[in-house]
N, C-alpha and C. Protein backbone atom coordinates (compact mmCIF):
# COMPACT_ATOMS: atom_id res chain seq x y z
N UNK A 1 93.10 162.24 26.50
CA UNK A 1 93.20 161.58 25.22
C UNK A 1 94.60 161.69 24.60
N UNK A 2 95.67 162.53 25.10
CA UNK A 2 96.72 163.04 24.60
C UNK A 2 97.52 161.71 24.79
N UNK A 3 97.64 160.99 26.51
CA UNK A 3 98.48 159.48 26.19
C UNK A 3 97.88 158.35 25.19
N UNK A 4 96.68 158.34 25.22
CA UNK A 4 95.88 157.31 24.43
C UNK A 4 96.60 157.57 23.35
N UNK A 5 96.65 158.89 22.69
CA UNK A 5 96.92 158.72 21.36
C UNK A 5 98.58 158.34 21.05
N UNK A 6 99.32 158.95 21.99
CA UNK A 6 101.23 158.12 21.75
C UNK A 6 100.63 156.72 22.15
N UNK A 7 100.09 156.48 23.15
CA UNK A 7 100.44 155.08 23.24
C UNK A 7 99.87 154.31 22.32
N UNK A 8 98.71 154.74 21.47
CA UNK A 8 98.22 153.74 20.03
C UNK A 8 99.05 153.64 19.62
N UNK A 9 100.31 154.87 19.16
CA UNK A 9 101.13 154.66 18.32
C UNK A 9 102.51 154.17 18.40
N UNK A 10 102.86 154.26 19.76
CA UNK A 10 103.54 153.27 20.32
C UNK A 10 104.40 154.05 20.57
N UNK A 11 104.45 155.57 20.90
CA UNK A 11 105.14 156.40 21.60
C UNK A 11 104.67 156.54 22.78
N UNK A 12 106.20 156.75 23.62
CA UNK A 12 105.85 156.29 25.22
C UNK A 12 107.06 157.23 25.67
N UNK A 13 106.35 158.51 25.94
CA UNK A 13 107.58 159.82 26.72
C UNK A 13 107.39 159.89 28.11
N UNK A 14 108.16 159.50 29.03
CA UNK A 14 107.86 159.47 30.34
C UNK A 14 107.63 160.87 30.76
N UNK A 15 108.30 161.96 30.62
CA UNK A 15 108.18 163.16 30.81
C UNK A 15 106.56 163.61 30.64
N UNK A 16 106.14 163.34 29.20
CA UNK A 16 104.64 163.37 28.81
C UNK A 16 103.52 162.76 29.45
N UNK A 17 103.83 161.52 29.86
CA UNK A 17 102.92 160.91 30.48
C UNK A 17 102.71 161.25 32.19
N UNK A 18 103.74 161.57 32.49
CA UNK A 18 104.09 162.25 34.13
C UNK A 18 103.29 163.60 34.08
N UNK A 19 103.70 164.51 32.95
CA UNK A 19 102.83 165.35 33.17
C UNK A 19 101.51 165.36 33.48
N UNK A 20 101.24 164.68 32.45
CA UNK A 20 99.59 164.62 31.68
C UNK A 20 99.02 163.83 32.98
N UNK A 21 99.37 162.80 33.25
CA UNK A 21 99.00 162.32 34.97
C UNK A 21 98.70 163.48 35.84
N UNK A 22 99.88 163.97 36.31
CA UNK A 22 99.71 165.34 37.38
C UNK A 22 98.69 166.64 37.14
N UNK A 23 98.37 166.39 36.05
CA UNK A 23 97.23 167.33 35.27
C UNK A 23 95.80 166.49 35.14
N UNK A 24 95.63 165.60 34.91
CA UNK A 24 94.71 164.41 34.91
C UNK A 24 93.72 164.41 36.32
N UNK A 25 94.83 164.12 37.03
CA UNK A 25 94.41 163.17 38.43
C UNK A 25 93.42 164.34 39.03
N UNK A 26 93.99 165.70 39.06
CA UNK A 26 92.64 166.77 40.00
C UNK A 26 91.70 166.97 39.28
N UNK A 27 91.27 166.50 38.03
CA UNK A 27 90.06 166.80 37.34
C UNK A 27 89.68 165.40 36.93
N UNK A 28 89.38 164.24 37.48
CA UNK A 28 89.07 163.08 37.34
C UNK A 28 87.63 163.26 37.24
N UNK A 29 86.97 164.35 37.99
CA UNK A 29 85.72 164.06 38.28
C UNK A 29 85.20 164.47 36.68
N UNK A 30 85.68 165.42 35.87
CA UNK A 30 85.52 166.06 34.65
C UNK A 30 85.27 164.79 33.68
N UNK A 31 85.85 163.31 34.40
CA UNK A 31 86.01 162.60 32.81
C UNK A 31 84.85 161.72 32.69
N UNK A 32 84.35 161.17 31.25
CA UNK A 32 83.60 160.50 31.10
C UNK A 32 84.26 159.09 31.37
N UNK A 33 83.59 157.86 31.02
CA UNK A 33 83.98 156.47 31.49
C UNK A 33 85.07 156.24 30.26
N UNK A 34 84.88 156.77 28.96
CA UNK A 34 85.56 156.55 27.95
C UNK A 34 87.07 157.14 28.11
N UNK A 35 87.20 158.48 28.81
CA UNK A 35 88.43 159.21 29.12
C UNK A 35 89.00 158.27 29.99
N UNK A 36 88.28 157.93 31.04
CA UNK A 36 89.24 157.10 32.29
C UNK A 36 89.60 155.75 31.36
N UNK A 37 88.88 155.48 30.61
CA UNK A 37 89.45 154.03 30.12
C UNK A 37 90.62 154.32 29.64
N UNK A 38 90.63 154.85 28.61
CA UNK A 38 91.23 155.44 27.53
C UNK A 38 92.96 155.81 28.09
N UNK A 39 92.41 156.55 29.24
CA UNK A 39 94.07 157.08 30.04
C UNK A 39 94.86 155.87 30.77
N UNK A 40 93.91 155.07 31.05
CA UNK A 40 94.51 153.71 32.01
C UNK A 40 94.82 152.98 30.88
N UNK A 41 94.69 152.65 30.16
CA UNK A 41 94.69 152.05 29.49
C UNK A 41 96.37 152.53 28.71
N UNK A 42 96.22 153.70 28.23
CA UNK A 42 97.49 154.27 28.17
C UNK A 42 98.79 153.89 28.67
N UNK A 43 98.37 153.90 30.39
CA UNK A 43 99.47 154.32 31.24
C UNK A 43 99.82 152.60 31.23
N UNK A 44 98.76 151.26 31.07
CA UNK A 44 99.25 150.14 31.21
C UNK A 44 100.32 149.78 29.63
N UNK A 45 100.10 150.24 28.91
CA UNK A 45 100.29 149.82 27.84
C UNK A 45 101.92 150.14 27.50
N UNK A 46 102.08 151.50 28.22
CA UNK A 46 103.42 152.56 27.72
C UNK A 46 104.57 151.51 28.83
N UNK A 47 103.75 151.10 30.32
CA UNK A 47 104.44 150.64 30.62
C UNK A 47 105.84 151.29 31.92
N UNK A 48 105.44 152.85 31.66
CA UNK A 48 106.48 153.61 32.19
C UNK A 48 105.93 153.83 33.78
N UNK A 49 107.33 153.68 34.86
CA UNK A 49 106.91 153.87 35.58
C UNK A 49 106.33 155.33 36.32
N UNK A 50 105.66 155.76 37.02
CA UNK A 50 104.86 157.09 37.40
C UNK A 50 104.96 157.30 38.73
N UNK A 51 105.33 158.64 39.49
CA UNK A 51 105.48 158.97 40.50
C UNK A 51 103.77 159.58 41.12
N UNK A 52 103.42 159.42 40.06
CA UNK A 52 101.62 159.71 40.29
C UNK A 52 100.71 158.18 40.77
N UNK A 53 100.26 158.36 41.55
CA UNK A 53 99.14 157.39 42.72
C UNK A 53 97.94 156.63 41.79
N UNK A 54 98.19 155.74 40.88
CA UNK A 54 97.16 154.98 40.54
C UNK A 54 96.67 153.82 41.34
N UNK A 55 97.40 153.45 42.73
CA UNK A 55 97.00 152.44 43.29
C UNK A 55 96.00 152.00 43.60
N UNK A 56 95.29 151.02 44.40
CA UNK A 56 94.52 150.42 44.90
C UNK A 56 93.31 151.32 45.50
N UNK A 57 93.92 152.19 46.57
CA UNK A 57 93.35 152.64 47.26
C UNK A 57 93.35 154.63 46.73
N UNK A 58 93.51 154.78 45.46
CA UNK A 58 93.58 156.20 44.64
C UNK A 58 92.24 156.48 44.57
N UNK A 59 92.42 157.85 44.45
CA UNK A 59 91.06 158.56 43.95
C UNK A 59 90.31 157.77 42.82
N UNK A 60 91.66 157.88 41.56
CA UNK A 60 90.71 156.81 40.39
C UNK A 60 90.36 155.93 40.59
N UNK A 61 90.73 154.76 41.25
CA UNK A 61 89.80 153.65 41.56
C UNK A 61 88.46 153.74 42.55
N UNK A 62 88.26 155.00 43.66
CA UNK A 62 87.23 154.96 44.00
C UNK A 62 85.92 155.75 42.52
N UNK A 63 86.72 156.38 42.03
CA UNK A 63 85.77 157.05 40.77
C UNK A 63 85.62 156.22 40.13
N UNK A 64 86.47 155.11 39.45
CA UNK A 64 86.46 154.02 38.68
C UNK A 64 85.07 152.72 39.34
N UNK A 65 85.17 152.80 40.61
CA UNK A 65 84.44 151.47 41.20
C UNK A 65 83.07 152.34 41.22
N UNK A 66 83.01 153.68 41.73
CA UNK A 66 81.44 154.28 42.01
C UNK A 66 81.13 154.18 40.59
N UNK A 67 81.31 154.37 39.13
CA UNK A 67 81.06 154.40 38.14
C UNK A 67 80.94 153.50 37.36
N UNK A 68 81.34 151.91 37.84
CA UNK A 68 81.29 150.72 37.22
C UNK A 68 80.25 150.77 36.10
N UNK A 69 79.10 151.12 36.75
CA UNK A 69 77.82 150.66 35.31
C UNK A 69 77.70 151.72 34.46
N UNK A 70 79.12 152.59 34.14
CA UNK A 70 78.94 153.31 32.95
C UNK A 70 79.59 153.00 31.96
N UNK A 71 80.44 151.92 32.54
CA UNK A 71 81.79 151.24 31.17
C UNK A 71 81.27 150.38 30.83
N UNK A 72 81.37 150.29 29.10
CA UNK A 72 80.84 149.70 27.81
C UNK A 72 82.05 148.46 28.23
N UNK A 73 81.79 147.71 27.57
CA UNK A 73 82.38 146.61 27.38
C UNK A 73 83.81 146.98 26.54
N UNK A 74 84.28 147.24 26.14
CA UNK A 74 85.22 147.72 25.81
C UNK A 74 86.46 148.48 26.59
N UNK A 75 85.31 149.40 27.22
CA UNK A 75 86.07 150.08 28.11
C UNK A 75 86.44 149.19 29.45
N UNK A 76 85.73 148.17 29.96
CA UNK A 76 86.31 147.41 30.59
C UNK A 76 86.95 146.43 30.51
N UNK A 77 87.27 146.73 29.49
CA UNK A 77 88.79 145.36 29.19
C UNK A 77 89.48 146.14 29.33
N UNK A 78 89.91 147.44 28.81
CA UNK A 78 90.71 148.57 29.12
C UNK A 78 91.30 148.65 30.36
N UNK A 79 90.15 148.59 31.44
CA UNK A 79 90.16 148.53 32.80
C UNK A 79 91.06 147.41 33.17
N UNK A 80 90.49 146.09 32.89
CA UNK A 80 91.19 144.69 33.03
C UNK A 80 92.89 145.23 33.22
N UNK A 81 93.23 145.47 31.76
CA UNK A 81 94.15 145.46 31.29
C UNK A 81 95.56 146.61 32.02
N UNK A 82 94.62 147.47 32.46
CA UNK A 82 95.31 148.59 33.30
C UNK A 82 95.32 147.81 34.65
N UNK A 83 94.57 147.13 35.22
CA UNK A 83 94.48 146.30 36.55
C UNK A 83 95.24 145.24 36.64
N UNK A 84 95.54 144.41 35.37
CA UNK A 84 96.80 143.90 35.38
C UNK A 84 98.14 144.01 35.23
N UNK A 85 98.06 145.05 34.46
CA UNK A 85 99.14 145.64 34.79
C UNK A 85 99.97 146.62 36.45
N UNK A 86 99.00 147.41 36.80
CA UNK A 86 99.26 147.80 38.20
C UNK A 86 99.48 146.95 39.16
């Protein structure tokens, strides 16, 4: 929730967001559908590029696709929006 909240506000620290990724990514399984939105959503928005693996074929997208029918409508525009961007 820590990028969600710079990037509402339209702070975008690459350093911060690199971290918070590399800290993120091994506890994916920990998050609810609202956290994963919430962080992708982040990372599309800030825009910065990341030496951390959101691709196609990443852990988060297989957690993201096994979990499809837990994202609210909301949260999958989130999704959209992080998918267009990547």
């Amino acid at each position: 929730n820590t990028v969600w909240a710079y990037a509402t506000v339209g702070h975008f620290s690459p350093e911060l967001f690199e971290k918070a990724a590399n800290i993120a990514l091994p506890r994916l399984n920990e998050f609810n559908s609202q956290n994963i939105a919430n962080m992708v959503w982040a990372y599309a928005v800030s825009n910065l590029p990341s030496s951390v693996e959101f691709g196609s074929h990443s852990e988060l997208v297989r957690l993201i696709v096994s979990s499809l029918d837990k994202f609210d409508d909301k949260e999958l525009c989130q999704l959209h929006q992080w998918n267009l961007w990547g």
